[in-house]
C-alpha atoms as a PDB file:
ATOM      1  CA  UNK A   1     112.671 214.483  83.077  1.00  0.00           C
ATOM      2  CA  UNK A   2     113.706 210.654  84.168  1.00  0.00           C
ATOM      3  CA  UNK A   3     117.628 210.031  83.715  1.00  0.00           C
ATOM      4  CA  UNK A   4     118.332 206.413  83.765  1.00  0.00           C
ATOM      5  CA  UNK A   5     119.178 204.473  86.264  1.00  0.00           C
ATOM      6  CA  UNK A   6     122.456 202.326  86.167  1.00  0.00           C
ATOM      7  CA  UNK A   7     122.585 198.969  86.503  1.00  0.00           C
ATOM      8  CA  UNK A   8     124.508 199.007  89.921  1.00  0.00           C
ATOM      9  CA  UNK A   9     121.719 201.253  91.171  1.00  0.00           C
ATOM     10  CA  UNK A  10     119.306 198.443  90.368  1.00  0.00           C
ATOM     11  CA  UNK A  11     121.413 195.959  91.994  1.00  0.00           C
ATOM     12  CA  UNK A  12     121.630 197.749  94.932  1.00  0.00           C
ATOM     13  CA  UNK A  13     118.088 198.796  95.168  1.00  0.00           C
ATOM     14  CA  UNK A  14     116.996 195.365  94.434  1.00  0.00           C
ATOM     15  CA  UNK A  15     119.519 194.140  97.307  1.00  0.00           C
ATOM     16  CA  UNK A  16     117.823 196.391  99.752  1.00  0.00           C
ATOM     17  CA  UNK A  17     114.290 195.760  98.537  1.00  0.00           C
ATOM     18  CA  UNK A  18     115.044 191.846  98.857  1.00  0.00           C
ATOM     19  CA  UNK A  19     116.616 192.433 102.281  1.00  0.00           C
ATOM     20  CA  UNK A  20     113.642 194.854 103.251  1.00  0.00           C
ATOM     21  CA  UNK A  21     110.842 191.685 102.483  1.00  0.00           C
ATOM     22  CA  UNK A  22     113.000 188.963 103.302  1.00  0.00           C
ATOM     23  CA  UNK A  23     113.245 191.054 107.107  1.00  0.00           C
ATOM     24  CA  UNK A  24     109.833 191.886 107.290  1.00  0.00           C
ATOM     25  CA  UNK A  25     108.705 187.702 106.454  1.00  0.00           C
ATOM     26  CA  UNK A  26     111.048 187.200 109.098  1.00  0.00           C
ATOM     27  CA  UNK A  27     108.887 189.631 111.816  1.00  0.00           C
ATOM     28  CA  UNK A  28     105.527 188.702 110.889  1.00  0.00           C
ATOM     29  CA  UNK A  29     103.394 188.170 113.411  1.00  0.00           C
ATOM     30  CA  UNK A  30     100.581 186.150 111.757  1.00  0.00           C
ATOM     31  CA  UNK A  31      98.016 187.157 109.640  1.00  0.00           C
ATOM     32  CA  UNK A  32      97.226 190.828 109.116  1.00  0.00           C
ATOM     33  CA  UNK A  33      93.563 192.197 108.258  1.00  0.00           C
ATOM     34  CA  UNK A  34      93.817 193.968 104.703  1.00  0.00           C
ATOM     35  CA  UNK A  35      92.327 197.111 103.638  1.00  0.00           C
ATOM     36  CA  UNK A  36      90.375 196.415  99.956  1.00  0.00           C
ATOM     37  CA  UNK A  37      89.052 199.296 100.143  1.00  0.00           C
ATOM     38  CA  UNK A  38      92.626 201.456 100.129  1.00  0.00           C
ATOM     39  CA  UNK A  39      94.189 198.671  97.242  1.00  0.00           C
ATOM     40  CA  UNK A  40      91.153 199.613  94.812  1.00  0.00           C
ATOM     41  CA  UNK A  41      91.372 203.477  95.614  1.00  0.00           C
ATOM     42  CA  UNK A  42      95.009 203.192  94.687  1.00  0.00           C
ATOM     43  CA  UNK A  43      96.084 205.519  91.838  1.00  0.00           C
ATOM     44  CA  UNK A  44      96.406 203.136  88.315  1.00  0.00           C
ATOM     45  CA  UNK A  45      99.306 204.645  85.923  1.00  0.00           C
ATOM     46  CA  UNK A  46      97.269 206.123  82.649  1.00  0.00           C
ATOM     47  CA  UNK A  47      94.300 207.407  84.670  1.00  0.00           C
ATOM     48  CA  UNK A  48      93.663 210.928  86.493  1.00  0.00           C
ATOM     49  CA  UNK A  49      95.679 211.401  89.682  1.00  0.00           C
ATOM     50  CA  UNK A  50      98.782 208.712  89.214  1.00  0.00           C
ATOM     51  CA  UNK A  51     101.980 211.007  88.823  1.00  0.00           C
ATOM     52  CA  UNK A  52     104.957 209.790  87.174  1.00  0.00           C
ATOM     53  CA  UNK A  53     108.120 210.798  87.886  1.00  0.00           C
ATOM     54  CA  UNK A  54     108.313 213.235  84.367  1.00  0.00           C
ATOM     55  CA  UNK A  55     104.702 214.265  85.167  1.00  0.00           C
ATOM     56  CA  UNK A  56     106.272 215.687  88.419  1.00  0.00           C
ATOM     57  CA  UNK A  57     109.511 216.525  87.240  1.00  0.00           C
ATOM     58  CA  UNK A  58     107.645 219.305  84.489  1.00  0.00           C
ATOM     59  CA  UNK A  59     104.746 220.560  86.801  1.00  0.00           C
ATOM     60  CA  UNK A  60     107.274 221.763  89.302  1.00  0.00           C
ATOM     61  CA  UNK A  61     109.969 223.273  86.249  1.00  0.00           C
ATOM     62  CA  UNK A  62     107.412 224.855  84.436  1.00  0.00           C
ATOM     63  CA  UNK A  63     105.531 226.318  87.764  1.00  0.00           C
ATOM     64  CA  UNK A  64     109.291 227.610  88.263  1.00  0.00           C
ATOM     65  CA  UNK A  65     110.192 228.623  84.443  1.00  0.00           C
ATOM     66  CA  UNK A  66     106.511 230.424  84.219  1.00  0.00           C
ATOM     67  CA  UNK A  67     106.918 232.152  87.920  1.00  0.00           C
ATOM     68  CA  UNK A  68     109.916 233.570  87.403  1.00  0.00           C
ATOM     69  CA  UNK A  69     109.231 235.163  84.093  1.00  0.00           C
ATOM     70  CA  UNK A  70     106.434 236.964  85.094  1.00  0.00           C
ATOM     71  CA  UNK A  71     108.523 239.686  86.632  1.00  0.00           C
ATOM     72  CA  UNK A  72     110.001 240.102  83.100  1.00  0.00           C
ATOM     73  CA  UNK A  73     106.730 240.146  81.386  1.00  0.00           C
ATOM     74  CA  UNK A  74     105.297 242.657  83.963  1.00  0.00           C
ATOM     75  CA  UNK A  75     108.255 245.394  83.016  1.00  0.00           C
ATOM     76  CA  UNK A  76     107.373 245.832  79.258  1.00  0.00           C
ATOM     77  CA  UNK A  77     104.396 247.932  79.232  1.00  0.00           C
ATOM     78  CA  UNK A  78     106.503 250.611  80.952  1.00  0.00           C
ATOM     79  CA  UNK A  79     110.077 250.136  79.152  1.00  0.00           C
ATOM     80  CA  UNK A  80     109.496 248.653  75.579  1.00  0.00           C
ATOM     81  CA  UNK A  81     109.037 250.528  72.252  1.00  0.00           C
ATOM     82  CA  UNK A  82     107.527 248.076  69.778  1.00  0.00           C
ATOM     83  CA  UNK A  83     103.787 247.978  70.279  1.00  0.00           C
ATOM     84  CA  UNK A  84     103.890 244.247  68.959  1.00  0.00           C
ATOM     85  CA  UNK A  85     106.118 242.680  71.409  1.00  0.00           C
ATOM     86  CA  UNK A  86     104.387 244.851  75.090  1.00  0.00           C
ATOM     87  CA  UNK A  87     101.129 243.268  73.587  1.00  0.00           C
ATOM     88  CA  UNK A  88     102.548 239.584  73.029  1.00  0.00           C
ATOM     89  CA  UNK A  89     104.196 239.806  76.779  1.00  0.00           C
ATOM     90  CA  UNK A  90     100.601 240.566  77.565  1.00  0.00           C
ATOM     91  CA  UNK A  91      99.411 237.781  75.817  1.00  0.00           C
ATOM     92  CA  UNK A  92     102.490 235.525  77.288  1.00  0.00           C
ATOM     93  CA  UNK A  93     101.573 236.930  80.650  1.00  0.00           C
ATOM     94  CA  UNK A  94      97.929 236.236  80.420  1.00  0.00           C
ATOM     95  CA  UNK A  95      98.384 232.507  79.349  1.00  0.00           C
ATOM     96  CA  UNK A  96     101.006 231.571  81.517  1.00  0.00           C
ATOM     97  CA  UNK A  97      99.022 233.203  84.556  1.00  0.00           C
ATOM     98  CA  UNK A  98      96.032 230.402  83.592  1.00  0.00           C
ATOM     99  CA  UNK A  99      98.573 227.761  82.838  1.00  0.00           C
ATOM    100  CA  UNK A 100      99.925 228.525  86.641  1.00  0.00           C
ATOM    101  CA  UNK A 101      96.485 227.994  88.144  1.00  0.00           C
ATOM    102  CA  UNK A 102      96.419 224.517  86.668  1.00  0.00           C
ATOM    103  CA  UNK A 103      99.782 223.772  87.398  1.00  0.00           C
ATOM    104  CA  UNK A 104      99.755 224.972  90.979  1.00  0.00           C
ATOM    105  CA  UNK A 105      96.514 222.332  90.996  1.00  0.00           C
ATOM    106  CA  UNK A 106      98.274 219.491  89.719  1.00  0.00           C
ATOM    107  CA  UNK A 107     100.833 220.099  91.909  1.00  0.00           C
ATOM    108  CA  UNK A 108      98.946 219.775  95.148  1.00  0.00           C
ATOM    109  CA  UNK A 109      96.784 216.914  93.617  1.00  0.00           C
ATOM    110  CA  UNK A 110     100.026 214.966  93.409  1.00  0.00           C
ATOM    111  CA  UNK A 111     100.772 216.144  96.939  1.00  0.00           C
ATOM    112  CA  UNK A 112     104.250 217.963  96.051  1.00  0.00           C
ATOM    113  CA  UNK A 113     106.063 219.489  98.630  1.00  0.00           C
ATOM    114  CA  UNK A 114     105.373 223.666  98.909  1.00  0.00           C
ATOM    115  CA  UNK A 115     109.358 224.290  98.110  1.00  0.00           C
ATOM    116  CA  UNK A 116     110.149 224.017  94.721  1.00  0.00           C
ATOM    117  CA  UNK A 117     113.188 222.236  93.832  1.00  0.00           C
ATOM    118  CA  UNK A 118     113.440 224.014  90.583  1.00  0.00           C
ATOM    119  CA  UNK A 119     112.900 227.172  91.690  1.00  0.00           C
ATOM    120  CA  UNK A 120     115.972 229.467  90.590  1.00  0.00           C
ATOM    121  CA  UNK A 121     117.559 226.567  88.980  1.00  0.00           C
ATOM    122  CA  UNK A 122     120.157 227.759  86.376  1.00  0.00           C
ATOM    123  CA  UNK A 123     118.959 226.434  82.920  1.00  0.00           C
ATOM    124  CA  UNK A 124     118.235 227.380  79.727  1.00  0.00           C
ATOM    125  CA  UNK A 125     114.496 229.339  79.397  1.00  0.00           C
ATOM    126  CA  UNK A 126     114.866 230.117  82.967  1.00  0.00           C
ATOM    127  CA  UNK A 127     114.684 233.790  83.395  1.00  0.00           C
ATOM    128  CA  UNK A 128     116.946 234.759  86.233  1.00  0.00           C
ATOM    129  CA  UNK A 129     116.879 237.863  89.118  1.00  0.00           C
ATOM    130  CA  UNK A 130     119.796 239.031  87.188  1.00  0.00           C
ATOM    131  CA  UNK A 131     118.170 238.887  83.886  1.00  0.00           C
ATOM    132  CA  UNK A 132     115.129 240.817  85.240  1.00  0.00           C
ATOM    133  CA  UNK A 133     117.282 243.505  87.041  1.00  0.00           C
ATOM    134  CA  UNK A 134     119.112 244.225  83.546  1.00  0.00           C
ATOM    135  CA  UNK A 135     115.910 244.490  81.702  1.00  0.00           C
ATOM    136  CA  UNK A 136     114.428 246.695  84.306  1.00  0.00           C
ATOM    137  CA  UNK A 137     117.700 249.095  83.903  1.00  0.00           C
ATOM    138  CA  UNK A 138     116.620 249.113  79.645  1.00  0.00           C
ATOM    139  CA  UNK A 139     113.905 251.578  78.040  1.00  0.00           C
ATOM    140  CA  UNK A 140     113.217 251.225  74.440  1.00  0.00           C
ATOM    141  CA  UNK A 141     115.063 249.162  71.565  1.00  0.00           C
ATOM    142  CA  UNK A 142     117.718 247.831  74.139  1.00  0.00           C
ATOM    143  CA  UNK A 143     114.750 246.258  76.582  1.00  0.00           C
ATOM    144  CA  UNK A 144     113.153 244.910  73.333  1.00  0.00           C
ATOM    145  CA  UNK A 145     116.124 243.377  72.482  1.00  0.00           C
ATOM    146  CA  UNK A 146     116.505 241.650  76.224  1.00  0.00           C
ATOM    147  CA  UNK A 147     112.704 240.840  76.660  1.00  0.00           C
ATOM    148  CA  UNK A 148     112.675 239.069  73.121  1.00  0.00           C
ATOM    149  CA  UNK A 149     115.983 236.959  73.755  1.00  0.00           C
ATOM    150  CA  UNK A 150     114.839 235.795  77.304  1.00  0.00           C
ATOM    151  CA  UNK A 151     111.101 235.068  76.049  1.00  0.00           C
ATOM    152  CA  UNK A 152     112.525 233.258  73.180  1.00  0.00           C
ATOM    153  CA  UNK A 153     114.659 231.508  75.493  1.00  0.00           C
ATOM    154  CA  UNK A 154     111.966 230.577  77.637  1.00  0.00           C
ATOM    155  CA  UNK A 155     109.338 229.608  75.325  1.00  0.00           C
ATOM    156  CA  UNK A 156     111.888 227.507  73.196  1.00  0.00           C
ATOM    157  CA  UNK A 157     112.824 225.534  76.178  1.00  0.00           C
ATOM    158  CA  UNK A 158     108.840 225.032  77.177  1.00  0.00           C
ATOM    159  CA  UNK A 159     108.209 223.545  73.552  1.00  0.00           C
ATOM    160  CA  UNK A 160     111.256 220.801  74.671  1.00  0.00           C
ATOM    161  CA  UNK A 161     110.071 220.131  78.217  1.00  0.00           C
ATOM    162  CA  UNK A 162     106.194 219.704  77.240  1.00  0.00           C
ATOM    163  CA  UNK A 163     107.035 217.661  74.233  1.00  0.00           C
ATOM    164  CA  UNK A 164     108.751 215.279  76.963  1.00  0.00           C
ATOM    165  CA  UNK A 165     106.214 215.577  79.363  1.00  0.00           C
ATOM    166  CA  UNK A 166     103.786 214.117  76.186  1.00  0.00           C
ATOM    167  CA  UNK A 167     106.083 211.612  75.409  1.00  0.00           C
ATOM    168  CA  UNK A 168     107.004 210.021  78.837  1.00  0.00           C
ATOM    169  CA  UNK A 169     103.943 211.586  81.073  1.00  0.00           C
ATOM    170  CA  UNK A 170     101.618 209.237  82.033  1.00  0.00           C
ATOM    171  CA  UNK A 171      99.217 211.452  84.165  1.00  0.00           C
ATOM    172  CA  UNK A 172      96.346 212.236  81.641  1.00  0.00           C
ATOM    173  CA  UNK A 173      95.078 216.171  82.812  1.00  0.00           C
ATOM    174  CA  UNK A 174      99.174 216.938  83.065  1.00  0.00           C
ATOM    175  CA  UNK A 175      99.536 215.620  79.627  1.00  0.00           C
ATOM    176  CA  UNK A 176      96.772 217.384  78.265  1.00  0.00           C
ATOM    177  CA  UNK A 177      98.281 220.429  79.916  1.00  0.00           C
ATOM    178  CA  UNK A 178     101.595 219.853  78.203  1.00  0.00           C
ATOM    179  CA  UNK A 179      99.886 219.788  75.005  1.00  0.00           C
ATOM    180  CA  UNK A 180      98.176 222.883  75.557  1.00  0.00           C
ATOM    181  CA  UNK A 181     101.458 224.176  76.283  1.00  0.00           C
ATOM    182  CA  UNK A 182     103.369 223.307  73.815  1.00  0.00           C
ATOM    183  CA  UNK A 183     100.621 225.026  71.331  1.00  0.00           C
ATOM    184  CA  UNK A 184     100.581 228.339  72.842  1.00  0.00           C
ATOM    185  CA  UNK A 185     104.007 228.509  72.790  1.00  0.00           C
ATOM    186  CA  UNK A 186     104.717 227.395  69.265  1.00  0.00           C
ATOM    187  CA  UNK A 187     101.669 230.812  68.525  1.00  0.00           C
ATOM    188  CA  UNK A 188     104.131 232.955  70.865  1.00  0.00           C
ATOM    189  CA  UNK A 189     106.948 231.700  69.338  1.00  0.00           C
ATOM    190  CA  UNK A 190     105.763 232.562  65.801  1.00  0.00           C
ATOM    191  CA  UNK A 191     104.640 235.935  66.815  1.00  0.00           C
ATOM    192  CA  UNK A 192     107.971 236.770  68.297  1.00  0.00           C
ATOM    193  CA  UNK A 193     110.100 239.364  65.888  1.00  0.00           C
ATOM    194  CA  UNK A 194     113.279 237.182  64.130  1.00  0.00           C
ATOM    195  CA  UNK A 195     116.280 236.843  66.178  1.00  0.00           C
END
């Protein structure tokens, strides 16, 4: 997600940017070969392989948000009692597994760094060590009750971040990924029992 940027910030960032070229007229040496080649392999904003700053932003929080549910999903074949929610954690599992490989993709395409920012980052859909730990204590109705409040959780906050990621993305294969996510989850969501 972009916050905005204050007007001071700009004035100060334009200072220094002014400062910057205004130093390095000053220096030049003379004229300086130039590389076409690199200018027309630059990434363009709208096509494949130019990240924005929201495309970024959600491939590293959802890598983070889908990574560290996992553990959550992997406990309920062993500890839940309602047949209908081990086999949509199954389901979850299985679709946020794929989703990983293309995020994990995107996120080297756009040459992230390997440490994820996000990673463990207390918000809302993002299932915690803690959270885990309690569930894996739970057998039956009461681990039922925890996997369907954190997976709601989760999947409600996915729907937000992906719907931003389509509005203010502007990478086209992380956009159509956001898309994709936002429709599995709305399925998940609906398959979820009420609570």
């Amino acid at each position: 997600m972009e916050l905005p940027v204050s007007v001071g910030m700009r004035a100060v960032t334009g200072g220094c940017l002014l400062t910057l070229l205004l130093g390095a007229a000053a220096c030049d040496p003379g004229p300086v070969a130039t590389a076409p080649a690199a200018v027309a392999s630059s990434p363009v904003p709208g096509r494949s392989g130019f990240f924005g700053g929201t495309d970024l932003a959600w491939v590293e929080i959802t890598i983070a948000m889908d990574e560290q549910l996992l553990p959550l999903l992997a406990l309920a074949p062993g500890r839940g009692a309602d047949a209908g929610l081990r086999a949509l954690a199954a389901d979850v599992r299985a679709g946020h597994e794929q989703e990983l490989t293309v995020l994990r993709a995107l996120h080297d395409q756009a040459g992230l760094p390997a440490e994820n920012p996000h990673e463990g980052m207390p918000m809302p859909g993002m299932v915690t060590p803690e959270q885990v730990t309690e569930a894996a204590a739970a057998r039956g109705p009461a681990f039922d009750e925890l996997l369907a409040r954190h997976l709601r959780a989760h999947l409600e906050q996915g729907v937000r971040l992906a719907g931003s990621e389509q509005r203010a993305g502007v990478e086209p294969q992380t956009r159509t990924l956001a898309a994709q996510a936002v429709a599995n989850r709305i399925r998940f969501l609906e398959k979820l029992p009420p609570g």
